[in-house]
Every structure is written in C-alpha cells, then in structure tokens.
C-alpha atoms as a PDB file:
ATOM      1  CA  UNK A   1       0.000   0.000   0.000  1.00  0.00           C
ATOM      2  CA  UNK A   2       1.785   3.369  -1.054  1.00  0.00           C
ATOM      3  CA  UNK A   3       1.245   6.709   1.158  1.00  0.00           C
ATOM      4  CA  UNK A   4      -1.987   7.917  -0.880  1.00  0.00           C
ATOM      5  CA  UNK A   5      -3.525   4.923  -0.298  1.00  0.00           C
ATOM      6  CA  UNK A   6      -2.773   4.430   3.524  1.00  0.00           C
ATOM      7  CA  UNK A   7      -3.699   7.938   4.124  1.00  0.00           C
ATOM      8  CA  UNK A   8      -6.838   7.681   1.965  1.00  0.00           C
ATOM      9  CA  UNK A   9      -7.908   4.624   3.200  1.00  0.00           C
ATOM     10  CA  UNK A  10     -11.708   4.671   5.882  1.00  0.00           C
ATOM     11  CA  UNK A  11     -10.470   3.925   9.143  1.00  0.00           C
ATOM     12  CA  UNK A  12     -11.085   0.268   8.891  1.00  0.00           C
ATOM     13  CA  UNK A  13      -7.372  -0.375   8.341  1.00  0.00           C
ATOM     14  CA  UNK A  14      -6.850   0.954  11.756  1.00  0.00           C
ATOM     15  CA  UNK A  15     -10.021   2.275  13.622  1.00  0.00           C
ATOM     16  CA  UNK A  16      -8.889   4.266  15.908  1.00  0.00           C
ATOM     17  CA  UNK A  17     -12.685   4.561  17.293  1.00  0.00           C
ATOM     18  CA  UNK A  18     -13.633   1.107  17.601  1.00  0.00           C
ATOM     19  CA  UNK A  19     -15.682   0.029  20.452  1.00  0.00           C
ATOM     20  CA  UNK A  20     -13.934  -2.803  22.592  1.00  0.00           C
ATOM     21  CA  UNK A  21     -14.557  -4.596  25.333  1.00  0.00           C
ATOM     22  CA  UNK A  22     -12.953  -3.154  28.526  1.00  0.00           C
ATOM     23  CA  UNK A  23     -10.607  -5.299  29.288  1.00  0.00           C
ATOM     24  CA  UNK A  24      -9.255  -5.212  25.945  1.00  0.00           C
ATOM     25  CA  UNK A  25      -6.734  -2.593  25.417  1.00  0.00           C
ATOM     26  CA  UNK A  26      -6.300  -0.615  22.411  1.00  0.00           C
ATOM     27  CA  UNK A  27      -2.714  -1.263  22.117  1.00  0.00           C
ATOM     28  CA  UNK A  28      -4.144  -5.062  21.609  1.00  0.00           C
ATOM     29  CA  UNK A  29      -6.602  -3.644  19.139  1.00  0.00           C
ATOM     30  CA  UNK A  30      -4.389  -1.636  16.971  1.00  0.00           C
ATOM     31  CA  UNK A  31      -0.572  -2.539  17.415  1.00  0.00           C
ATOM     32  CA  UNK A  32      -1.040  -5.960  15.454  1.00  0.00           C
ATOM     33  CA  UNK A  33      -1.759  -3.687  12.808  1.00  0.00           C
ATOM     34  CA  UNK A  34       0.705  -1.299  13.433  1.00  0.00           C
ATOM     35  CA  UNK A  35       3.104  -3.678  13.195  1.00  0.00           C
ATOM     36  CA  UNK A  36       2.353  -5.770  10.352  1.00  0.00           C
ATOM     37  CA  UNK A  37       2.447  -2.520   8.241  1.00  0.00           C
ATOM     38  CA  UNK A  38       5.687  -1.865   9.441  1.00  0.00           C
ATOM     39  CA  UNK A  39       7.155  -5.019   8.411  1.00  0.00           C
ATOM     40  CA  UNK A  40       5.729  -4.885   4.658  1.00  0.00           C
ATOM     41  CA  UNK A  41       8.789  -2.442   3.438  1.00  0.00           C
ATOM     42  CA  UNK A  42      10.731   0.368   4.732  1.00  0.00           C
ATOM     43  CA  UNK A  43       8.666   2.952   3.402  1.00  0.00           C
ATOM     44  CA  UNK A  44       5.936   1.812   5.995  1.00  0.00           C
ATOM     45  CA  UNK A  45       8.616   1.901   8.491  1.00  0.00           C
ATOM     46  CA  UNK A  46       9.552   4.782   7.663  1.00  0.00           C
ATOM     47  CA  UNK A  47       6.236   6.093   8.481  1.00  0.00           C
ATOM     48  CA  UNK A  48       5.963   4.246  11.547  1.00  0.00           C
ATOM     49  CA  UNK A  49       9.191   6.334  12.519  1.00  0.00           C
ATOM     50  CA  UNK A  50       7.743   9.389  11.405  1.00  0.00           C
ATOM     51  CA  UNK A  51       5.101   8.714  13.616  1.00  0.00           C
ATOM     52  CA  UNK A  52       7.166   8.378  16.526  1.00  0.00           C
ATOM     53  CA  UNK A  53       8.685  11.460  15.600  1.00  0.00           C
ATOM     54  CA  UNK A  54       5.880  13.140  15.382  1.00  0.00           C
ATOM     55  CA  UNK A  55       4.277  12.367  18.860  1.00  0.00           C
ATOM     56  CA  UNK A  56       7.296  13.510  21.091  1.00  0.00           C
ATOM     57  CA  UNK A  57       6.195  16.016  23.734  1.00  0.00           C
ATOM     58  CA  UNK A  58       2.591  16.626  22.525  1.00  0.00           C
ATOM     59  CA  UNK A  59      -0.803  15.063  22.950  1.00  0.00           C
ATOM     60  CA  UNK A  60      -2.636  12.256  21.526  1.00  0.00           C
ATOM     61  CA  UNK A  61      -5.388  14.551  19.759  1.00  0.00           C
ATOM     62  CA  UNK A  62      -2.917  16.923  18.426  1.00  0.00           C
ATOM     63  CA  UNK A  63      -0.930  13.895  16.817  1.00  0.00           C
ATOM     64  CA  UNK A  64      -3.965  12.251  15.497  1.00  0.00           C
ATOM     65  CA  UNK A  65      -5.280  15.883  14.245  1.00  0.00           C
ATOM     66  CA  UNK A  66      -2.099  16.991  12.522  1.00  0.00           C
ATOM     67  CA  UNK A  67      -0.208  14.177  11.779  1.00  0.00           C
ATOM     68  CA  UNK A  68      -1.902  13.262   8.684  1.00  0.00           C
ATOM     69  CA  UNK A  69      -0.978  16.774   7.316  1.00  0.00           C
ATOM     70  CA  UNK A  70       2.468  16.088   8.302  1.00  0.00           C
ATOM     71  CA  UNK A  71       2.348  13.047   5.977  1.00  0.00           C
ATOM     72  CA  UNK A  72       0.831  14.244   3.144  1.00  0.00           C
ATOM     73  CA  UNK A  73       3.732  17.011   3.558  1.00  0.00           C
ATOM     74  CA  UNK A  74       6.388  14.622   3.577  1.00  0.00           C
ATOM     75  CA  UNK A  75       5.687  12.685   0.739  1.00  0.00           C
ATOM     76  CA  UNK A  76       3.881  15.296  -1.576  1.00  0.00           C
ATOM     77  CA  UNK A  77       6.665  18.375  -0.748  1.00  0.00           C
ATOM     78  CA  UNK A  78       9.944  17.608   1.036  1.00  0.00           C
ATOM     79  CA  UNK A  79      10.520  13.981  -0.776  1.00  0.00           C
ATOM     80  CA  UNK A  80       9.846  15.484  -4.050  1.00  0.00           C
ATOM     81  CA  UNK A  81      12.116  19.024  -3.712  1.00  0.00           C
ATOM     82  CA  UNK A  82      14.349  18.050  -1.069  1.00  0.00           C
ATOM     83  CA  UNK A  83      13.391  20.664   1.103  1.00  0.00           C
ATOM     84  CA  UNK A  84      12.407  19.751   4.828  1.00  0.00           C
ATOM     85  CA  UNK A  85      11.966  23.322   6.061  1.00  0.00           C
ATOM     86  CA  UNK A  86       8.141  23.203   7.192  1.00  0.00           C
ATOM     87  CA  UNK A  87       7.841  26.954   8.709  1.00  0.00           C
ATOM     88  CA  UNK A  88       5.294  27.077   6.110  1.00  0.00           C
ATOM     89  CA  UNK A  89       3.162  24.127   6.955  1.00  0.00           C
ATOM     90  CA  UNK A  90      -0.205  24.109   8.958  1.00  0.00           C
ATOM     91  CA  UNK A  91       1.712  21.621  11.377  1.00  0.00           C
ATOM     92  CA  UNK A  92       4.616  23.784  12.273  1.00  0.00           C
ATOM     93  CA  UNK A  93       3.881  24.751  15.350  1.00  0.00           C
ATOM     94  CA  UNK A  94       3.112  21.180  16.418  1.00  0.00           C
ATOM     95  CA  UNK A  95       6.570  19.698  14.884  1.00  0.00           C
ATOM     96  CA  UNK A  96       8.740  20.357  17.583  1.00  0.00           C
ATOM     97  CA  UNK A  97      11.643  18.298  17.936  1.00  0.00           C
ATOM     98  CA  UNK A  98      11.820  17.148  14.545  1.00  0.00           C
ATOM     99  CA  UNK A  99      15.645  18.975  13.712  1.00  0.00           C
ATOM    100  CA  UNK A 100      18.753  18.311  15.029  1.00  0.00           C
ATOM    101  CA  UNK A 101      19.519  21.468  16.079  1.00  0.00           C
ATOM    102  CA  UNK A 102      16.771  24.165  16.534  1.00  0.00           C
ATOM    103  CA  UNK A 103      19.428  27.312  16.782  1.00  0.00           C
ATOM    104  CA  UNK A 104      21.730  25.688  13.837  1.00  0.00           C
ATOM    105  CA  UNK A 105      18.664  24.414  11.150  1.00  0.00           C
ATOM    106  CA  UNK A 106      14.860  25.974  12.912  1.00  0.00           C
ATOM    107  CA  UNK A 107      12.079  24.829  11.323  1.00  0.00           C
ATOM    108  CA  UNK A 108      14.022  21.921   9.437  1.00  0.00           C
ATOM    109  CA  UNK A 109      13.158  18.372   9.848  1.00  0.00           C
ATOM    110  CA  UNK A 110      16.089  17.251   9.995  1.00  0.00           C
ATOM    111  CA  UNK A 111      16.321  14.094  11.800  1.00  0.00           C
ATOM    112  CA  UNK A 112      13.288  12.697   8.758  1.00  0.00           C
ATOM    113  CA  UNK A 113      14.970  13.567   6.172  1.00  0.00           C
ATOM    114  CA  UNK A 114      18.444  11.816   7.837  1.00  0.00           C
ATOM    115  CA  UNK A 115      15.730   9.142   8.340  1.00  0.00           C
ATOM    116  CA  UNK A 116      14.578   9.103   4.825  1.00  0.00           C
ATOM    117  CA  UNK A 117      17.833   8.355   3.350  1.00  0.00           C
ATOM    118  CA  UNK A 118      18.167   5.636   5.329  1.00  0.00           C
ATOM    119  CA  UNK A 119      15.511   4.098   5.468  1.00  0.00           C
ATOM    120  CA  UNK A 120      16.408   1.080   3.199  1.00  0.00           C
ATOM    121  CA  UNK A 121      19.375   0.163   5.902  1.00  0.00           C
ATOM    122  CA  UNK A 122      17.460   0.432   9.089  1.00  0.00           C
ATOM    123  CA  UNK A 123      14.608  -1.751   7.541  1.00  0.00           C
ATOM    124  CA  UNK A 124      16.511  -4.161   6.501  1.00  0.00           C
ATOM    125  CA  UNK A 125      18.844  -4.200   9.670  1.00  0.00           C
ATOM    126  CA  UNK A 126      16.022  -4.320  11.667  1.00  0.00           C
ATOM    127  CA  UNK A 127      14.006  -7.283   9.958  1.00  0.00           C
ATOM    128  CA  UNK A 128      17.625  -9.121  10.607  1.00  0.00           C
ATOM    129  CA  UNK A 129      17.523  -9.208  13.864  1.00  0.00           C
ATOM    130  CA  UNK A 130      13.612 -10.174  14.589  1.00  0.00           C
ATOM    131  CA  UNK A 131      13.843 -13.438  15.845  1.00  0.00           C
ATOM    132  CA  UNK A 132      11.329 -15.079  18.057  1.00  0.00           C
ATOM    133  CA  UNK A 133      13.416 -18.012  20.265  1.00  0.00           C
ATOM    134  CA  UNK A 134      11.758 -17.454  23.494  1.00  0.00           C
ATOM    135  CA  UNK A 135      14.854 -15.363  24.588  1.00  0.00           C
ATOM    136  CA  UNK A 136      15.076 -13.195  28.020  1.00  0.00           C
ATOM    137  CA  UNK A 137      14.694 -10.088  27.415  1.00  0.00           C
ATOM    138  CA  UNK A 138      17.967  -8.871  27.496  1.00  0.00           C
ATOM    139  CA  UNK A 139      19.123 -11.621  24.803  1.00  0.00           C
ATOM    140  CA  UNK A 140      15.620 -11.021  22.837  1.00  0.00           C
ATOM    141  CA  UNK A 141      15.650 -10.032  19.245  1.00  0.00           C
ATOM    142  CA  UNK A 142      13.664  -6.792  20.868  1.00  0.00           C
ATOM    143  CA  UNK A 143      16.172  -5.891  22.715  1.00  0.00           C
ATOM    144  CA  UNK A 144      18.739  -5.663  20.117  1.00  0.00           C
ATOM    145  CA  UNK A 145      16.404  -4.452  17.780  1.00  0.00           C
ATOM    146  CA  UNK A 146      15.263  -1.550  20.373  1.00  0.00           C
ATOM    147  CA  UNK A 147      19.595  -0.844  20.712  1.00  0.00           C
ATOM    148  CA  UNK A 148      19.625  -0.348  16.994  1.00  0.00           C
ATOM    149  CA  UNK A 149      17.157   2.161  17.176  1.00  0.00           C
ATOM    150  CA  UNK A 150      18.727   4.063  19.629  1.00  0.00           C
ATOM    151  CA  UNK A 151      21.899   3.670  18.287  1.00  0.00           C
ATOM    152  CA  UNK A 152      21.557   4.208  14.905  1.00  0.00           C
ATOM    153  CA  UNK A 153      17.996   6.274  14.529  1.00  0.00           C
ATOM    154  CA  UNK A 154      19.372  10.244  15.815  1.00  0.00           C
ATOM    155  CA  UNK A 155      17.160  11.708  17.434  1.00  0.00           C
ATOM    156  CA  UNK A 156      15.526   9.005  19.663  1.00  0.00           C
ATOM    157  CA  UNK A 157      15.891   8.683  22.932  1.00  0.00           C
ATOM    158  CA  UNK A 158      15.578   5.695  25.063  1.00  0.00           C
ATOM    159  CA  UNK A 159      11.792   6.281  25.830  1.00  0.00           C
ATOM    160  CA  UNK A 160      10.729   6.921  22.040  1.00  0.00           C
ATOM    161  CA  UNK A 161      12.926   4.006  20.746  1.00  0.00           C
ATOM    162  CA  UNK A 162      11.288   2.026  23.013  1.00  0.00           C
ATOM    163  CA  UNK A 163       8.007   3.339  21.625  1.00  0.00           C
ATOM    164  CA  UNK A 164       9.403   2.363  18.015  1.00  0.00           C
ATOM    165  CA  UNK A 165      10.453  -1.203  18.769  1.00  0.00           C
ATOM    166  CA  UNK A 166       7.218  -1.632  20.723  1.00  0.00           C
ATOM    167  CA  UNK A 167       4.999  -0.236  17.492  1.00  0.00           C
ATOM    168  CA  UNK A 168       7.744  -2.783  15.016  1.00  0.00           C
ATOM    169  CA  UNK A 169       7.578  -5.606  16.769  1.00  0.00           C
ATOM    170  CA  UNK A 170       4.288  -5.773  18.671  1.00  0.00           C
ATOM    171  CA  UNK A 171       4.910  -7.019  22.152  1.00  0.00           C
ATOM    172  CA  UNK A 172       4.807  -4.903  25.235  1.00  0.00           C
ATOM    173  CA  UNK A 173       2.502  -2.067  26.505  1.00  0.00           C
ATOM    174  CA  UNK A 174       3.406   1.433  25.209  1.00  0.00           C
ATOM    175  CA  UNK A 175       6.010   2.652  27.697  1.00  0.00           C
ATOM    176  CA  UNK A 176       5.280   6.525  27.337  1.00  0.00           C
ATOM    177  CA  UNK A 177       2.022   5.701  29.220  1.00  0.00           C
ATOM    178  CA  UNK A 178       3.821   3.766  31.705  1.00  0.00           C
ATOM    179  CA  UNK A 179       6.070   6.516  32.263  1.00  0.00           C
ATOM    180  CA  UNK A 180       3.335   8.948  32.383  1.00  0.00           C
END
C-alpha cells in the first residue's frame, strides 16, 4: 500500500474509534496492525518512525489531528524538492523536535529527512535481527532491535525508541504511558 492509499484509506485499516470490550486494550486492538504494516517495506517503516517522531512532547489529539498533514507534507513536498523546512506548513507549530539542532537548522526536519535516506538500511537491519526463540529479554531479538534504534535512529531517545520497537515488533505495553 503506497502513502496515498494508507492515508486515503476509511479507518477500517486501523479504527482508531472502535468500540472494545474493557478489558481489551487498544494497544491489543491496533498494534497488530501497526506492526504488520511496518514489516511490509521500509517505506511503511519509515512512516511508523515518522510517527514516533511526530508524537514527542505533545498530545494524543494533536498527533492524530495533525499528523496526517504532516504526511501528506512529507511525501507530496519535502521527498519530491528536497526541502524539509516546514515553517510554512499548517503543522509547524506542532513539529517540535523534529531537527537536530533548533538554533543551527529551525524549522528543518532534519532528523526525517536523515531518516529518509536511510531508510532502506534500518529496515533491513532491523528485519535481521527479529527473531522469536523465546529469549530473556535482554538476549531477545527486541532488545537488540530496540539498541539499533537508539543507536543508529538520531534523534531518539531511550523512551521513544522504546516506543518504536514496541509499534515494530508488537509485544509490550506502550512505555510513554507507563512513564506517564
């Protein structure tokens, strides 16, 4: 499924408004899906990063208002012309943290487009190390796949890589709530 299509598509790909049962939690509901998408090629991951990205220091309903926008932006304008300088956007005030240096490159994003051109190599180092051997934790194919990310994705820290791995491979809760 290419960009136009995922964005495009009614929310039964991923309704984020389903009922559920109360003791179900929407991380159960959704992340399946989540991850499954982010497996399929490292475009999707790629957005799955973005999305991670996007959702450092602000709230769920701006994310899921504005992210979408965001997006559309990245693959319709800063793909195409190479510039990632979003002062202009809609979103810009909600993009914080996106560039590697606010005083050096404001407005820039930065870290997305660093993310963009590497995309193919993180993908496909990170579907080498999923493994599923029943492995402690800190022998598990997450956990080395959740040290890649923080070692190799810029701009993650430990909390949102966790967040990543958690959205790519599709075990564990979501620790941001945890830690909130």
């Amino acid at each position: 499924m290419n960009f136009k299509e995922w964005l495009s598509v009614d929310e039964s790909l991923i309704n984020l408004g389903q009922k559920r049962e109360p003791k179900v939690s929407g991380f159960c509901l959704h992340n399946p899906q989540i991850n499954q998408f982010a497996k399929e090629n490292s475009t999707n991951m790629f957005i799955v990063f973005a999305f991670v990205f996007y959702t450092i220091q602000k709230e769920w309903q701006i994310v899921r208002q504005t992210f979408p926008n965001f997006l559309k932006w990245i693959f319709e304008d800063a793909i195409p012309t190479g510039d990632w300088n979003y002062k202009q956007q809609d979103f810009h005030q909600f993009a914080n943290m996106l560039g590697a240096n606010k005083n050096v490159r404001p407005n820039e994003a930065a870290y997305i487009a660093e993310l963009w051109q590497n995309k193919n190599a993180i993908y496909s180092n990170i579907m080498r190390l999923m493994r599923d051997d029943g492995s402690p934790l800190s022998n598990s194919s997450e956990f080395d796949i959740w040290k890649y990310i923080f070692q190799n994705v810029k701009g993650l820290g430990i909390t949102k890589s966790a967040f990543a791995t958690q959205l790519i491979v599709g075990k564990f809760g979501c620790i941001d709530s945890v830690n909130t």
